[in-house]
Protein backbone atom coordinates (compact mmCIF):
# COMPACT_ATOMS: atom_id res chain seq x y z
CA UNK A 1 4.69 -180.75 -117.34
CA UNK A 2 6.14 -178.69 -120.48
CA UNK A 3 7.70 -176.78 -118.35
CA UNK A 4 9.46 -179.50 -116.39
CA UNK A 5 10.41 -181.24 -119.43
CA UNK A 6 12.17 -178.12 -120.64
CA UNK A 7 14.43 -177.98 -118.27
CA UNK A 8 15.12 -181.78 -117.67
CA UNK A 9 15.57 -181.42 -121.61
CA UNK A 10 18.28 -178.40 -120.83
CA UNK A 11 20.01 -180.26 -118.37
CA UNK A 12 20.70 -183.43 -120.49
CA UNK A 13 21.92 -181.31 -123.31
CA UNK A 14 24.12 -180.16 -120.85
CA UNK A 15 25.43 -182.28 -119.47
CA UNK A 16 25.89 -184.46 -123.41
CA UNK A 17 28.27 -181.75 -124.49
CA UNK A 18 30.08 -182.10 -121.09
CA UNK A 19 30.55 -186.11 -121.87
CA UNK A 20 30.96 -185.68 -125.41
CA UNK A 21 34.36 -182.90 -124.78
CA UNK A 22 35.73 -185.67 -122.20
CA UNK A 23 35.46 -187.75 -125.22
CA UNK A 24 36.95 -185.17 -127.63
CA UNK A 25 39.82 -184.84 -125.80
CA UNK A 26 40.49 -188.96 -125.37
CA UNK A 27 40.25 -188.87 -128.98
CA UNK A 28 42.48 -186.20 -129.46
CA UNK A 29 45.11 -187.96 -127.49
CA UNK A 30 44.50 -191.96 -128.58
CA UNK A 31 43.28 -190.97 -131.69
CA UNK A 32 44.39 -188.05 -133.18
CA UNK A 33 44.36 -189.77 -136.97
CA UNK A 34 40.74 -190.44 -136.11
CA UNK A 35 38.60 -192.90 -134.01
CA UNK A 36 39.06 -196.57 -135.33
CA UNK A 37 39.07 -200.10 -134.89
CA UNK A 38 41.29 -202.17 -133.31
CA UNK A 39 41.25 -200.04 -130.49
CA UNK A 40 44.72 -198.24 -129.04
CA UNK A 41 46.05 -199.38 -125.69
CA UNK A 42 44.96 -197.43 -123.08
CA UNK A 43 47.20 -197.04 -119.59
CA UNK A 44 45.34 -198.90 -116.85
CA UNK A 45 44.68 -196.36 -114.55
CA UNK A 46 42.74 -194.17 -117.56
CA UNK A 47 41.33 -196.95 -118.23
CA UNK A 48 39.66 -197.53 -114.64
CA UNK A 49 39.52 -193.65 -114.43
CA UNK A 50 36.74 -193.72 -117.46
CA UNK A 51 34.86 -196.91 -115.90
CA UNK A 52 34.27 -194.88 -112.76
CA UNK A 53 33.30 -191.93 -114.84
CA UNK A 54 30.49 -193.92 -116.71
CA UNK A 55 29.34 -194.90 -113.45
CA UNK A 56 29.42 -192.03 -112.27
CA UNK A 57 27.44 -190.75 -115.21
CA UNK A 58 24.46 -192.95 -114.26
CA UNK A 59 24.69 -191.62 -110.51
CA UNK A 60 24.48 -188.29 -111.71
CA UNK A 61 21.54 -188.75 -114.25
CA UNK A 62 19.33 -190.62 -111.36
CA UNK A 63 20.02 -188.50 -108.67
CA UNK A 64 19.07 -186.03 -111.02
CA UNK A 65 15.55 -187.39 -111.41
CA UNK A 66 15.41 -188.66 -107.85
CA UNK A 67 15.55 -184.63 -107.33
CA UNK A 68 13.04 -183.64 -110.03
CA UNK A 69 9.67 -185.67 -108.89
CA UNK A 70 8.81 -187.38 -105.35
CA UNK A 71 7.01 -190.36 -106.73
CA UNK A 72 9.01 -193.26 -107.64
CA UNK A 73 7.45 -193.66 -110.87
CA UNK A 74 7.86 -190.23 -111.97
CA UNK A 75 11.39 -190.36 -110.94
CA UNK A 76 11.68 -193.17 -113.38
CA UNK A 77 10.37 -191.56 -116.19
CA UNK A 78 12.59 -188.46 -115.92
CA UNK A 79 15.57 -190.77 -115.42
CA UNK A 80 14.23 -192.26 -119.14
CA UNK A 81 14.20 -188.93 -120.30
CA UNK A 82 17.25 -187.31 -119.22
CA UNK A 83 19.21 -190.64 -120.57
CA UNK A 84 17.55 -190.56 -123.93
CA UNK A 85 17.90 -186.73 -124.68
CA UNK A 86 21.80 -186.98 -122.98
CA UNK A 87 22.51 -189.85 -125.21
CA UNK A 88 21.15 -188.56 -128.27
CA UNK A 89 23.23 -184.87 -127.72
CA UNK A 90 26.16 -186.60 -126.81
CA UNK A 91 26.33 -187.63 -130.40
CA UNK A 92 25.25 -184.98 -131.92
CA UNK A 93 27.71 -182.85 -130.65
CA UNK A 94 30.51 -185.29 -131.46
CA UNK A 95 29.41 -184.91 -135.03
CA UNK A 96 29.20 -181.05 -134.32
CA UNK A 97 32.69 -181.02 -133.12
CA UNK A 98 34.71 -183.79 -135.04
CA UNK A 99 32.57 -184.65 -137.69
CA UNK A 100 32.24 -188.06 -135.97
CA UNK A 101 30.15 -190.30 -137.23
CA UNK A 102 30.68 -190.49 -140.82
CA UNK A 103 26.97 -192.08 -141.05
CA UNK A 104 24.37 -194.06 -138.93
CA UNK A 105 25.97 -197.26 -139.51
CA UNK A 106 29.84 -196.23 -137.87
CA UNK A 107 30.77 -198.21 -134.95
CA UNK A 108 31.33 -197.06 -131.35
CA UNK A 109 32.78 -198.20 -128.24
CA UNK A 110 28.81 -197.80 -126.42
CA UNK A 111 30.14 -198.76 -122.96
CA UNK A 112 32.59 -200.44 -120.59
CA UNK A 113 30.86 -201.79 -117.98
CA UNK A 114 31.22 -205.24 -117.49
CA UNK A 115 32.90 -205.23 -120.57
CA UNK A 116 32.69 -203.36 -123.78
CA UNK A 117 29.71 -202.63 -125.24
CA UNK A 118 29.80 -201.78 -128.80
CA UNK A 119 27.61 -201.11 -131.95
CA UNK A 120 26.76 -199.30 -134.74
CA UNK A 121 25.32 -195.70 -133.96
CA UNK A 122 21.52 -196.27 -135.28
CA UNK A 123 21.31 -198.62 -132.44
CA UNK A 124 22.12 -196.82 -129.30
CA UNK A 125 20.24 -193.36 -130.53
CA UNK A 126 17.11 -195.45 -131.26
CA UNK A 127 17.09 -196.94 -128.12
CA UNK A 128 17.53 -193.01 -126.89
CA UNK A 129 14.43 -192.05 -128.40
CA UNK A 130 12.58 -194.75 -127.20
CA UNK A 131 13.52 -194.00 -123.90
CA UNK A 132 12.91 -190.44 -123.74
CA UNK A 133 9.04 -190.97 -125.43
CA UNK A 134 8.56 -193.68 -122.84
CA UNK A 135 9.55 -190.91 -120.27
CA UNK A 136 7.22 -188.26 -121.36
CA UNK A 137 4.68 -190.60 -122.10
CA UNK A 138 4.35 -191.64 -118.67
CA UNK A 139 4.92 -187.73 -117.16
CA UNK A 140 2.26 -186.67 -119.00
CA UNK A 141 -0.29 -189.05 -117.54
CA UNK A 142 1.29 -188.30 -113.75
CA UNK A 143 0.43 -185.03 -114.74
CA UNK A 144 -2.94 -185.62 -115.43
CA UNK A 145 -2.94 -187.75 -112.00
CA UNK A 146 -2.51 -190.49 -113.12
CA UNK A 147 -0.48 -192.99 -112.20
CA UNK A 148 -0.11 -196.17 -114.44
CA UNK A 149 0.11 -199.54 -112.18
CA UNK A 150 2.91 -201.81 -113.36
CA UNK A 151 3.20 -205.33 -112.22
CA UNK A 152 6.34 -206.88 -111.58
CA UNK A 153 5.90 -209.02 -114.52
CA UNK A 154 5.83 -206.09 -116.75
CA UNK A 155 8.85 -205.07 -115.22
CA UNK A 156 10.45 -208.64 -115.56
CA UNK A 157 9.56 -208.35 -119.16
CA UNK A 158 10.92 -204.99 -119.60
CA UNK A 159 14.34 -206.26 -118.34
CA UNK A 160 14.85 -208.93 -120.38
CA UNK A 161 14.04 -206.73 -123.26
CA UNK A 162 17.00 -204.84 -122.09
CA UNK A 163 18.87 -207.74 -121.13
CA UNK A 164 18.56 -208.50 -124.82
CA UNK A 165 19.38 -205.15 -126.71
CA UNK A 166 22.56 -205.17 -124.19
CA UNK A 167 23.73 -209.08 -125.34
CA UNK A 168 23.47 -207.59 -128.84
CA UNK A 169 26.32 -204.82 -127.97
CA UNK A 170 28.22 -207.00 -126.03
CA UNK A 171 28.41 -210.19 -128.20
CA UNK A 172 30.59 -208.00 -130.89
CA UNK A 173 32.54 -206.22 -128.23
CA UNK A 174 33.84 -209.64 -127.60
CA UNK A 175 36.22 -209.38 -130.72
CA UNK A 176 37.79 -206.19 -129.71
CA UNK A 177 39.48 -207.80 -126.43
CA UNK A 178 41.39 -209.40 -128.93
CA UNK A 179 42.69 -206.47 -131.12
CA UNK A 180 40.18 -207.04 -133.87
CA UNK A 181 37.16 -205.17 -135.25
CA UNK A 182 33.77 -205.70 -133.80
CA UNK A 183 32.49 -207.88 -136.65
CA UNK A 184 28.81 -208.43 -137.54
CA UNK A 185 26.41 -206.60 -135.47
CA UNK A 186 23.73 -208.85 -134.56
CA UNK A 187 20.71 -207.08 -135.27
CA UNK A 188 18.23 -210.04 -135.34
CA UNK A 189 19.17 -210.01 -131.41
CA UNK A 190 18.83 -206.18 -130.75
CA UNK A 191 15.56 -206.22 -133.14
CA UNK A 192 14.04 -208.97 -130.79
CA UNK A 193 14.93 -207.27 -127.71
CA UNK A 194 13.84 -203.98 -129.30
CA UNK A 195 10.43 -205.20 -129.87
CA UNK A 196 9.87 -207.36 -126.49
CA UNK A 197 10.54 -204.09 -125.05
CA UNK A 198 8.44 -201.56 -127.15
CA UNK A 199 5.38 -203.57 -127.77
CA UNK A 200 4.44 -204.27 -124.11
CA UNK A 201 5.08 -200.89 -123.01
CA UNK A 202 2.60 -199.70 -125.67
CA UNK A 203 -0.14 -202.11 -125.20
CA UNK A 204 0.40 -202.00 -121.62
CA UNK A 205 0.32 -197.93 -121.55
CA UNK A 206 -2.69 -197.42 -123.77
CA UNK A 207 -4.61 -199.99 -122.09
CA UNK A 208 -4.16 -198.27 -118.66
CA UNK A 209 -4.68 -194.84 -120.28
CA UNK A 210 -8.07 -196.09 -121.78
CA UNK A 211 -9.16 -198.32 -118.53
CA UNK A 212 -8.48 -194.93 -116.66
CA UNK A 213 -10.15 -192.94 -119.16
CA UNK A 214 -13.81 -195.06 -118.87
């Protein structure tokens, strides 16, 4: 399992300094004062260009897992994995490169599909982090053999956590249709979500683990 995680590790550092130089060189052409709200006008067909590429991105991560594991559930949890650790380089490397973000707190453009996503950079990387333990956590007990059940109302659950943390990027993205800043990130909303999602997972996890265990 170390070993597999090494190299699903490898591959989303990868492929994060591969997203983060498509970035570098948007920046360097809208932005070459430096990344800031309001946002700059971007010609419609880049525009579309980099919603197909995010999509894209997300068809490359999964088939990426869908390659790694046969079981469906494994597959998952290297799809958590290679997201969180992808996420989490992508911005370190931005900072590497153009000293972007001045802190935690700075404000990115997080997504574009529906419509913008944004939020300050504490929020996306935890979520990152929580992905990619949730992903090893559950490798680790498939490679043990064991395979933790998960109901369909754990999975309900688990996307309206999401559901939640993704209202809380979207609801200030709102603002920058209009040519403004982003506002007041509403981190009651992405706390709540945060927490339907994490506590579940854990009580649900350890309670399998131990249940298996007796």
């Amino acid at each position: 399992m170390a070993r597999q995680i090494v190299w699903l590790s490898l591959w989303a550092v990868a492929f994060a300094f591969i997203e983060s130089s498509v970035v570098v060189y948007l920046r360097k052409i809208y932005y070459p004062e430096g990344f800031a709200f309001p946002l700059t006008p971007i010609e419609p067909n880049i525009l579309l260009n980099e919603l197909v590429r995010e999509a894209m991105t997300l068809v490359v991560i999964w088939t990426t897992a869908q390659l790694s594991y046969t079981r469906l559930q494994s597959r998952v949890a290297a799809f958590l994995i290679l997201f969180g650790i992808w996420d989490i380089f992508y911005y370190i490397f931005l900072k590497i490169v153009l000293d972007w973000p001045a802190s935690f707190g700075t404000w990115d453009i997080l997504f574009l599909i529906p419509t913008p996503w944004v939020g300050p950079v504490w929020a996306p990387m935890l979520v990152a982090m929580t992905l990619a333990a949730f992903g090893i956590c559950i490798l680790k007990e498939n490679a043990n053999g064991r395979y933790i059940p998960y109901s369909w109302r754990f999975v309900v659950l688990e996307g309206i956590a999401g559901t939640i943390i993704v209202l809380s990027f979207i609801i200030p993205g709102i603002d920058i249709f209009e040519g403004g800043d982003p506002g007041t990130f509403p981190s009651a909303i992405f706390w709540i979500g945060y927490l339907f999602g994490l506590i579940p997972f854990l009580r649900h996890h350890y309670k399998s683990i131990a249940s298996g265990r007796k």
